[in-house]
PDB file of N, CA and C in Angstrom:
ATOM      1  N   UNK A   1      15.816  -0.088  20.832  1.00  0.00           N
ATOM      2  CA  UNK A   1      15.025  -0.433  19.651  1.00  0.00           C
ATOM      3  C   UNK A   1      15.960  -0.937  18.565  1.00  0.00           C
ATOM      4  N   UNK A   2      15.735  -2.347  17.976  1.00  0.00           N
ATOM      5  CA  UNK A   2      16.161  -2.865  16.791  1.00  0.00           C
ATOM      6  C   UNK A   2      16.107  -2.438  15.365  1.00  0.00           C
ATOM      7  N   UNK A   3      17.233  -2.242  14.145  1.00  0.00           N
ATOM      8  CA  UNK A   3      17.199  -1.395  13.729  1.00  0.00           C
ATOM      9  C   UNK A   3      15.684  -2.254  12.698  1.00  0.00           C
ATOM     10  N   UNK A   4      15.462  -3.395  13.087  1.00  0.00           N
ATOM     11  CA  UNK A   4      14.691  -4.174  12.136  1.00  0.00           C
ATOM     12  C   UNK A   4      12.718  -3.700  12.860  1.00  0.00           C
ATOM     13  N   UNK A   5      13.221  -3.382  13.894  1.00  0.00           N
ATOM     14  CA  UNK A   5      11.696  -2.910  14.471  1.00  0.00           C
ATOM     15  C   UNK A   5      11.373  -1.622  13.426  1.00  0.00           C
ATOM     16  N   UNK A   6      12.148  -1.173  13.076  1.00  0.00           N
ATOM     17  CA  UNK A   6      11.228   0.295  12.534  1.00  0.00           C
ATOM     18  C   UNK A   6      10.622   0.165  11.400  1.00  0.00           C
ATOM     19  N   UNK A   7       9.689   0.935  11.282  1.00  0.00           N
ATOM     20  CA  UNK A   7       8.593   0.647   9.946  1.00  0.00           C
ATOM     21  C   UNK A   7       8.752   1.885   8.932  1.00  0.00           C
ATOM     22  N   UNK A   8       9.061   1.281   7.837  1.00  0.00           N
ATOM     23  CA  UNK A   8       9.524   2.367   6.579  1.00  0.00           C
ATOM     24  C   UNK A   8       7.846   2.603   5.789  1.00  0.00           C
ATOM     25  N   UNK A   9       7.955   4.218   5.449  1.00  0.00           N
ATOM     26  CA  UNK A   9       6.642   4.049   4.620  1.00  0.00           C
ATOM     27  C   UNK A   9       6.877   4.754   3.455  1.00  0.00           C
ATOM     28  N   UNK A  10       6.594   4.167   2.471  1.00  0.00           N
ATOM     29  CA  UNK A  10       6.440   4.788   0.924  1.00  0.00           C
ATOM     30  C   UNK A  10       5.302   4.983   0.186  1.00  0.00           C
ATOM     31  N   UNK A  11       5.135   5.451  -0.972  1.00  0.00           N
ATOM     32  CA  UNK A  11       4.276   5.562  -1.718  1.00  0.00           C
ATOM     33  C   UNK A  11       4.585   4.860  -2.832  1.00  0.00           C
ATOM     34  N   UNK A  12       3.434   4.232  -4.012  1.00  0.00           N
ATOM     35  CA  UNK A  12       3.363   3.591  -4.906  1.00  0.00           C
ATOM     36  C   UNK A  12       2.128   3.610  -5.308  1.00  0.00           C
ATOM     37  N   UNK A  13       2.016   2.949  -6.654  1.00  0.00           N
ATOM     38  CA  UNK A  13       0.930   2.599  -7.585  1.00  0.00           C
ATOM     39  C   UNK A  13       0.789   0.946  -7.403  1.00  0.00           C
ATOM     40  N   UNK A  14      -0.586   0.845  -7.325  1.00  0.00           N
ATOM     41  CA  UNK A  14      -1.350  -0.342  -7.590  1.00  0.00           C
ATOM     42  C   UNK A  14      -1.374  -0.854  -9.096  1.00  0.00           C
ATOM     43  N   UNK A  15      -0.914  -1.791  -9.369  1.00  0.00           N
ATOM     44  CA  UNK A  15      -0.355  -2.334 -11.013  1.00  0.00           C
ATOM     45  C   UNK A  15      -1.157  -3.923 -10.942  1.00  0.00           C
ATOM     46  N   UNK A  16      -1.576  -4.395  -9.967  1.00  0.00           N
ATOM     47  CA  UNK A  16      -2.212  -5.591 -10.115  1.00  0.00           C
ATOM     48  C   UNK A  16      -3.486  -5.947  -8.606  1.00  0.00           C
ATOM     49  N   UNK A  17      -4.292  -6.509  -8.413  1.00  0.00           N
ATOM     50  CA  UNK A  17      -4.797  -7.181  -7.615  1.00  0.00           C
ATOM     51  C   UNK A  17      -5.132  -8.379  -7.510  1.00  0.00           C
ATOM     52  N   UNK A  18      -4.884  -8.592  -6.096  1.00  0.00           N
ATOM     53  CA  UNK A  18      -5.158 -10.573  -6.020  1.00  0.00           C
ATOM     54  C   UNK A  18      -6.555 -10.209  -5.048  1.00  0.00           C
ATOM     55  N   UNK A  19      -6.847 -11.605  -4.653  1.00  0.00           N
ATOM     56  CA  UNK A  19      -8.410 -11.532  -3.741  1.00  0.00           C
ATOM     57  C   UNK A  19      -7.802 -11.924  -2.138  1.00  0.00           C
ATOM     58  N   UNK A  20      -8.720 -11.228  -1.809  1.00  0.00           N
ATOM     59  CA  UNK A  20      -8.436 -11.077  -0.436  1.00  0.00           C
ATOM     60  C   UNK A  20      -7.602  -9.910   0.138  1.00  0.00           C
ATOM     61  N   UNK A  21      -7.804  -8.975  -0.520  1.00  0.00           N
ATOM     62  CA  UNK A  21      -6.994  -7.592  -0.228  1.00  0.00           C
ATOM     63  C   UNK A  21      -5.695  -7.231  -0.417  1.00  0.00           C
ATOM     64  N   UNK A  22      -5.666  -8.452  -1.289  1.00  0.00           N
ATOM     65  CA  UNK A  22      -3.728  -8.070  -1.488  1.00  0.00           C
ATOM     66  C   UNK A  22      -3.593  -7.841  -3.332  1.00  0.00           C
ATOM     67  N   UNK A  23      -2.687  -6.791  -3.101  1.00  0.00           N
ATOM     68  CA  UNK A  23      -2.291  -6.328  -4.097  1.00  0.00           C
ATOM     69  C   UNK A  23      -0.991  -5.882  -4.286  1.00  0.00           C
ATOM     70  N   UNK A  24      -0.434  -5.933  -5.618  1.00  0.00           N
ATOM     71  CA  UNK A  24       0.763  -5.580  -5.691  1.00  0.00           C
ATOM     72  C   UNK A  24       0.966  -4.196  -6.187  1.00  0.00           C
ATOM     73  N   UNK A  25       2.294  -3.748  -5.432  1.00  0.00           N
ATOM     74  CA  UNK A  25       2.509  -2.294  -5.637  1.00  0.00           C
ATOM     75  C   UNK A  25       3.743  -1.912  -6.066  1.00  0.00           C
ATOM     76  N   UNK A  26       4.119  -1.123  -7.151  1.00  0.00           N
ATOM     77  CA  UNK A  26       4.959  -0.291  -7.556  1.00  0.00           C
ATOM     78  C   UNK A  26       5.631   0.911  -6.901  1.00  0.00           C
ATOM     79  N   UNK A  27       6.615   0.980  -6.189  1.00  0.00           N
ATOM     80  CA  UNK A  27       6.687   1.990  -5.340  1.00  0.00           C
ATOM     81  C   UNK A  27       7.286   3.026  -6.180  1.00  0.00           C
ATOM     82  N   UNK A  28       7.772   4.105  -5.533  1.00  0.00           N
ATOM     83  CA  UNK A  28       8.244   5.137  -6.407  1.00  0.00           C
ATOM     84  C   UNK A  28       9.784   4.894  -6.862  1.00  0.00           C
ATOM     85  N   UNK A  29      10.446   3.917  -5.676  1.00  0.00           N
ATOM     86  CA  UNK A  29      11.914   3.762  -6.428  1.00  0.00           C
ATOM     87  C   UNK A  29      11.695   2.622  -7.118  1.00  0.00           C
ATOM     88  N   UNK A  30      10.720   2.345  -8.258  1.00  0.00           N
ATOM     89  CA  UNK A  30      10.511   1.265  -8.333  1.00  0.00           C
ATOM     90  C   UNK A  30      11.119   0.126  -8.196  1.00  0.00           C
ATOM     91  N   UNK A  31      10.518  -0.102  -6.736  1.00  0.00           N
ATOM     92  CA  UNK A  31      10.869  -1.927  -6.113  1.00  0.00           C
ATOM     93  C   UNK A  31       9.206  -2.346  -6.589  1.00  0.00           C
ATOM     94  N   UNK A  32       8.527  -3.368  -6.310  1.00  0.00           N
ATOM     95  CA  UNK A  32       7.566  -4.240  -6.361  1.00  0.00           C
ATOM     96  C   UNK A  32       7.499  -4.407  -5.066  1.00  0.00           C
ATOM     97  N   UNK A  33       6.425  -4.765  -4.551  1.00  0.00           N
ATOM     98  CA  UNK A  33       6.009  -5.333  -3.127  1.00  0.00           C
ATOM     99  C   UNK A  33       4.991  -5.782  -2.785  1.00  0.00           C
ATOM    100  N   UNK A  34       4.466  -6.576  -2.280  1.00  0.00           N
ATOM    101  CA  UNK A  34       2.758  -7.024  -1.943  1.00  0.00           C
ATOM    102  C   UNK A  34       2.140  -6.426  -0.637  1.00  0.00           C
ATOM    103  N   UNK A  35       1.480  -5.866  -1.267  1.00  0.00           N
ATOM    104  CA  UNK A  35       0.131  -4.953  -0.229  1.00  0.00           C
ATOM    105  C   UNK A  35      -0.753  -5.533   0.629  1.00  0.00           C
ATOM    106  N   UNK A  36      -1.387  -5.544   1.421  1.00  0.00           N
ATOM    107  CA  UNK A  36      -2.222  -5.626   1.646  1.00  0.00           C
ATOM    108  C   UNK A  36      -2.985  -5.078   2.812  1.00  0.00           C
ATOM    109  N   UNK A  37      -4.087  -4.731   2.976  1.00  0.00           N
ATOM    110  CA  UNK A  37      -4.909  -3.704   3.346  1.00  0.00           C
ATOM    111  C   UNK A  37      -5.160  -3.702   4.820  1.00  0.00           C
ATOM    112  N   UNK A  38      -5.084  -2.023   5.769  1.00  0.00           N
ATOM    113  CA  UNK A  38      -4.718  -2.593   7.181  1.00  0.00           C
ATOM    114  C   UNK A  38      -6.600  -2.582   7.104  1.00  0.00           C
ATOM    115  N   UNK A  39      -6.521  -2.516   8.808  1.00  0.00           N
ATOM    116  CA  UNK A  39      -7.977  -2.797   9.041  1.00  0.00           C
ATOM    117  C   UNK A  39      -8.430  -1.658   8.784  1.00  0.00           C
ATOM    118  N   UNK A  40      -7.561  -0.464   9.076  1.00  0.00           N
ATOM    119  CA  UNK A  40      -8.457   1.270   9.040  1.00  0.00           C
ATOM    120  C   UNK A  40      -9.276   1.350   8.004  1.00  0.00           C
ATOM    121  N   UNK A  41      -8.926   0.790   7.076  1.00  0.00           N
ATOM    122  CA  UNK A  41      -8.823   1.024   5.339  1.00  0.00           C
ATOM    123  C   UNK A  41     -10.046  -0.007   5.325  1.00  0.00           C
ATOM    124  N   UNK A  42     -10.203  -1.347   5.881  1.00  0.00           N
ATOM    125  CA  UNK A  42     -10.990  -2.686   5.738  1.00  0.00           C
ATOM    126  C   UNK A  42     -12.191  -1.920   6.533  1.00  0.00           C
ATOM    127  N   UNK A  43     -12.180  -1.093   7.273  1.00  0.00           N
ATOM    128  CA  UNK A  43     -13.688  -0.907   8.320  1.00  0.00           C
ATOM    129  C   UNK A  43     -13.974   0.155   7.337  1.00  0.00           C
ATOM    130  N   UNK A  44     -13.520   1.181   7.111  1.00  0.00           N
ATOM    131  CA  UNK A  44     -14.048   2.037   6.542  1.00  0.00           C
ATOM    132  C   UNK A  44     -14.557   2.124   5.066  1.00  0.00           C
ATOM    133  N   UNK A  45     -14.578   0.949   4.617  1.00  0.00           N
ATOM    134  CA  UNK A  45     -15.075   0.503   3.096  1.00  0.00           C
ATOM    135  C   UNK A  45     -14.270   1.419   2.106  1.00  0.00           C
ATOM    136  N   UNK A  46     -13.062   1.287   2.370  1.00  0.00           N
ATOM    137  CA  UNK A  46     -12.863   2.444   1.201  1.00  0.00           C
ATOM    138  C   UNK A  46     -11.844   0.972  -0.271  1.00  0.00           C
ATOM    139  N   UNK A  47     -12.239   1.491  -1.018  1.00  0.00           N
ATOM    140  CA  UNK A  47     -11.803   0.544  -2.259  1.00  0.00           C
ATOM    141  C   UNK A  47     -10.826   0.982  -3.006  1.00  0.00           C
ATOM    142  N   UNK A  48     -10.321  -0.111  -3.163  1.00  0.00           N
ATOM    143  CA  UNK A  48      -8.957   0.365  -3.909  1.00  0.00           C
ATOM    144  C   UNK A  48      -8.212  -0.531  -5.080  1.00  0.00           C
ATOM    145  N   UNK A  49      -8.626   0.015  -6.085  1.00  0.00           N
ATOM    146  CA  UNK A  49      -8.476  -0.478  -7.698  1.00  0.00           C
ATOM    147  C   UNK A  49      -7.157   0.082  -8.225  1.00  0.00           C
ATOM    148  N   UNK A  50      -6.985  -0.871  -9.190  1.00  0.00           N
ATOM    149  CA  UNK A  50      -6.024  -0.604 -10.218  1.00  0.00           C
ATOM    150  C   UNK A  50      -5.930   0.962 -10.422  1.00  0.00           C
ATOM    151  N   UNK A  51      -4.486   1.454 -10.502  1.00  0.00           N
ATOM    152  CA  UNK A  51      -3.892   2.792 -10.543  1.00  0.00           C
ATOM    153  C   UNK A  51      -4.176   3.929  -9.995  1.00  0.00           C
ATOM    154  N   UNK A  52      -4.602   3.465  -8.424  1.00  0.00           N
ATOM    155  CA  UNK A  52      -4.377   4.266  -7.242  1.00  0.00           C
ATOM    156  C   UNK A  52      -3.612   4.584  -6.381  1.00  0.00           C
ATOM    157  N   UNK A  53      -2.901   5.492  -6.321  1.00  0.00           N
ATOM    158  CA  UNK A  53      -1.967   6.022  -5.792  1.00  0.00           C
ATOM    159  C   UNK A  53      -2.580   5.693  -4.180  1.00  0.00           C
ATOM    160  N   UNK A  54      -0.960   4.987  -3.311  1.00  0.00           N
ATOM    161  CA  UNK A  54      -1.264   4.270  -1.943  1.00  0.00           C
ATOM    162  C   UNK A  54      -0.146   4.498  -1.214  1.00  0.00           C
ATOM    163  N   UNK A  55      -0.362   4.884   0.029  1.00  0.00           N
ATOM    164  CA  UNK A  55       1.174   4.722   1.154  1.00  0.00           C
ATOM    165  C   UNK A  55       1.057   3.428   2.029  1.00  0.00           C
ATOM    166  N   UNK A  56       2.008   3.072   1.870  1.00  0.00           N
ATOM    167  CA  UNK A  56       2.239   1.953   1.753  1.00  0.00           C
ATOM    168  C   UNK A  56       3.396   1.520   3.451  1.00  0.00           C
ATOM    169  N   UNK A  57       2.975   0.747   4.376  1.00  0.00           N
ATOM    170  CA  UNK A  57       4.131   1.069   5.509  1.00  0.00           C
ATOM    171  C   UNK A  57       4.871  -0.428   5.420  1.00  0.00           C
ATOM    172  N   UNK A  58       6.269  -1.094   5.478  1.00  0.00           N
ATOM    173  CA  UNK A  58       6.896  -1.516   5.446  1.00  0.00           C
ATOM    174  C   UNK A  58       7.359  -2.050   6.293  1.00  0.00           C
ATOM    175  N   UNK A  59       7.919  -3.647   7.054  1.00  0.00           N
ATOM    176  CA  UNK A  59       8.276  -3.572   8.642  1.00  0.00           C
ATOM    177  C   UNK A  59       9.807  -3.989   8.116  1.00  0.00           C
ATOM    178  N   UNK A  60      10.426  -4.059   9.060  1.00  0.00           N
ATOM    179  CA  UNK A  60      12.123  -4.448   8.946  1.00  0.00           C
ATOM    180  C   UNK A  60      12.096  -5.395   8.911  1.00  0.00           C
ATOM    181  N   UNK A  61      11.078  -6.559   9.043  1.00  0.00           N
ATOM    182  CA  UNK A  61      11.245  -7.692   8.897  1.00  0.00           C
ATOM    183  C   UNK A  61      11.322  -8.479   7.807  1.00  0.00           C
ATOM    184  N   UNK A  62       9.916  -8.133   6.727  1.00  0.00           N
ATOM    185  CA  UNK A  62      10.229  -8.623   5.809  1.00  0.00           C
ATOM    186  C   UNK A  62       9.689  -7.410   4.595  1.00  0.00           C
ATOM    187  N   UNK A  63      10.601  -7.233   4.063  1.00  0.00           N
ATOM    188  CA  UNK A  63      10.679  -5.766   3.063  1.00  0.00           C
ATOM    189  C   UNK A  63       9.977  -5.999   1.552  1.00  0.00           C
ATOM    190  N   UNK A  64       9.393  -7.546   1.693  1.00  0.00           N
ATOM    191  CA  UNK A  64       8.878  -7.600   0.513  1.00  0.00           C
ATOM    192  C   UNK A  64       7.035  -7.652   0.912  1.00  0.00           C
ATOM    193  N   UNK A  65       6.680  -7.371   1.808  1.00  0.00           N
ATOM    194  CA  UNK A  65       4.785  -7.232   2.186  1.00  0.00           C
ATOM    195  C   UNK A  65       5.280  -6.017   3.294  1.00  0.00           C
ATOM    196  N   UNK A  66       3.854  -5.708   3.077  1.00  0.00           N
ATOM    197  CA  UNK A  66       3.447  -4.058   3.594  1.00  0.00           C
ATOM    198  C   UNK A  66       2.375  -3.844   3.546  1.00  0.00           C
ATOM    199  N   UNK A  67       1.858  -3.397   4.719  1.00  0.00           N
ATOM    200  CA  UNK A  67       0.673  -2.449   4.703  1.00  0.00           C
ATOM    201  C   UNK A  67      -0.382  -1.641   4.288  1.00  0.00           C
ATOM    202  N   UNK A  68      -1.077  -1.616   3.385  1.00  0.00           N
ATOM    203  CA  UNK A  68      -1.540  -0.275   2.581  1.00  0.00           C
ATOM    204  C   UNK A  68      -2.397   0.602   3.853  1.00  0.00           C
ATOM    205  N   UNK A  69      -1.432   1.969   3.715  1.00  0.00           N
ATOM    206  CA  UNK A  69      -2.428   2.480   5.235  1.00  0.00           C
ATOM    207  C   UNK A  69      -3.413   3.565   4.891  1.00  0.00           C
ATOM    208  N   UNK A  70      -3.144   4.332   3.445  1.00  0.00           N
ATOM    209  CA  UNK A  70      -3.966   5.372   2.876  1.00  0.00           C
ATOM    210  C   UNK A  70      -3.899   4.981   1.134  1.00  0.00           C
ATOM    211  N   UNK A  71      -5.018   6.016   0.776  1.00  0.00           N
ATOM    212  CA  UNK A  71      -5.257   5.782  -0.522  1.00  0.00           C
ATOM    213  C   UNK A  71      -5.426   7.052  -0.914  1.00  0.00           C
ATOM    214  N   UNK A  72      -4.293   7.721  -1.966  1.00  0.00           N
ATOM    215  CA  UNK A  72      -4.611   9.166  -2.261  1.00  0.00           C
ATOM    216  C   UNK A  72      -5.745   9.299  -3.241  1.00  0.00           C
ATOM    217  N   UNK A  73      -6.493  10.691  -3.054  1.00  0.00           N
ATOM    218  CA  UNK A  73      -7.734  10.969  -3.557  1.00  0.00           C
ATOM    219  C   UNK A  73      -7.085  11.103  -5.154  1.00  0.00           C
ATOM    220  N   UNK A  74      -7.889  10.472  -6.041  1.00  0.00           N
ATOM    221  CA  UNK A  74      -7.715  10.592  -7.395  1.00  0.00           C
ATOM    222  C   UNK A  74      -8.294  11.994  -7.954  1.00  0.00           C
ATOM    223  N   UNK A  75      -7.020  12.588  -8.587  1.00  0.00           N
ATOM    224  CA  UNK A  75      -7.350  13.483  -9.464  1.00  0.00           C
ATOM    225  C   UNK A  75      -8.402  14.168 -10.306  1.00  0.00           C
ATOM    226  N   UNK A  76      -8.822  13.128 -11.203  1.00  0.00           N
ATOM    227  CA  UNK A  76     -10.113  12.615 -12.007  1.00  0.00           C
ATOM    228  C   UNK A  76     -11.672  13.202 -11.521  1.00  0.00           C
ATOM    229  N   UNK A  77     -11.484  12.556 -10.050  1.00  0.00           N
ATOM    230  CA  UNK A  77     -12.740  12.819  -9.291  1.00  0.00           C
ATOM    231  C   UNK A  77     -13.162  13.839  -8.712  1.00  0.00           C
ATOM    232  N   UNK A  78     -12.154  14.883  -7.993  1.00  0.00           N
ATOM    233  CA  UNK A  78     -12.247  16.062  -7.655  1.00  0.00           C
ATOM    234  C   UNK A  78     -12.752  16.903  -8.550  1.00  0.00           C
ATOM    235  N   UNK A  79     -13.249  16.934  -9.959  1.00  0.00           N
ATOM    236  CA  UNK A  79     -13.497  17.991 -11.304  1.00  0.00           C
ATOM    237  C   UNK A  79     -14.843  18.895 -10.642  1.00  0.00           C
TER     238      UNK A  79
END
């Protein structure tokens, strides 16, 4: 296995959206990166707006687009 095959995953904040499921993300060491949404996330209707906390998976190939594979439950909403 190539060290470029492996897939890195982080967490970040959603700071902008474009159309068509891509969005840009703030990770925690803050780098920047463009998101965009796998299918798990696309079948299951789940939505994902400005300043939602997201894990985010990464390929070795190109370190600037990634995945969004979950969307953590907001705080706010649980009350």
């Amino acid at each position: 296995m190539n060290g470029r095959d492996k897939k890195a995953i982080y967490e970040g904040l959603i700071i902008e959206s474009f159309p068509n499921g891509m969005f840009r993300v703030r990770l925690d060491n803050e780098d920047l990166i463009l998101g965009y949404v796998s299918g798990k996330i696309r079948r299951g209707f789940i939505r994902i707006v400005l300043g939602d906390r997201v894990k985010i998976e990464v390929s070795g190939y190109d370190c600037f687009r990634g995945r969004i594979i979950y969307r953590f439950p907001n705080k706010s909403s649980e009350d």
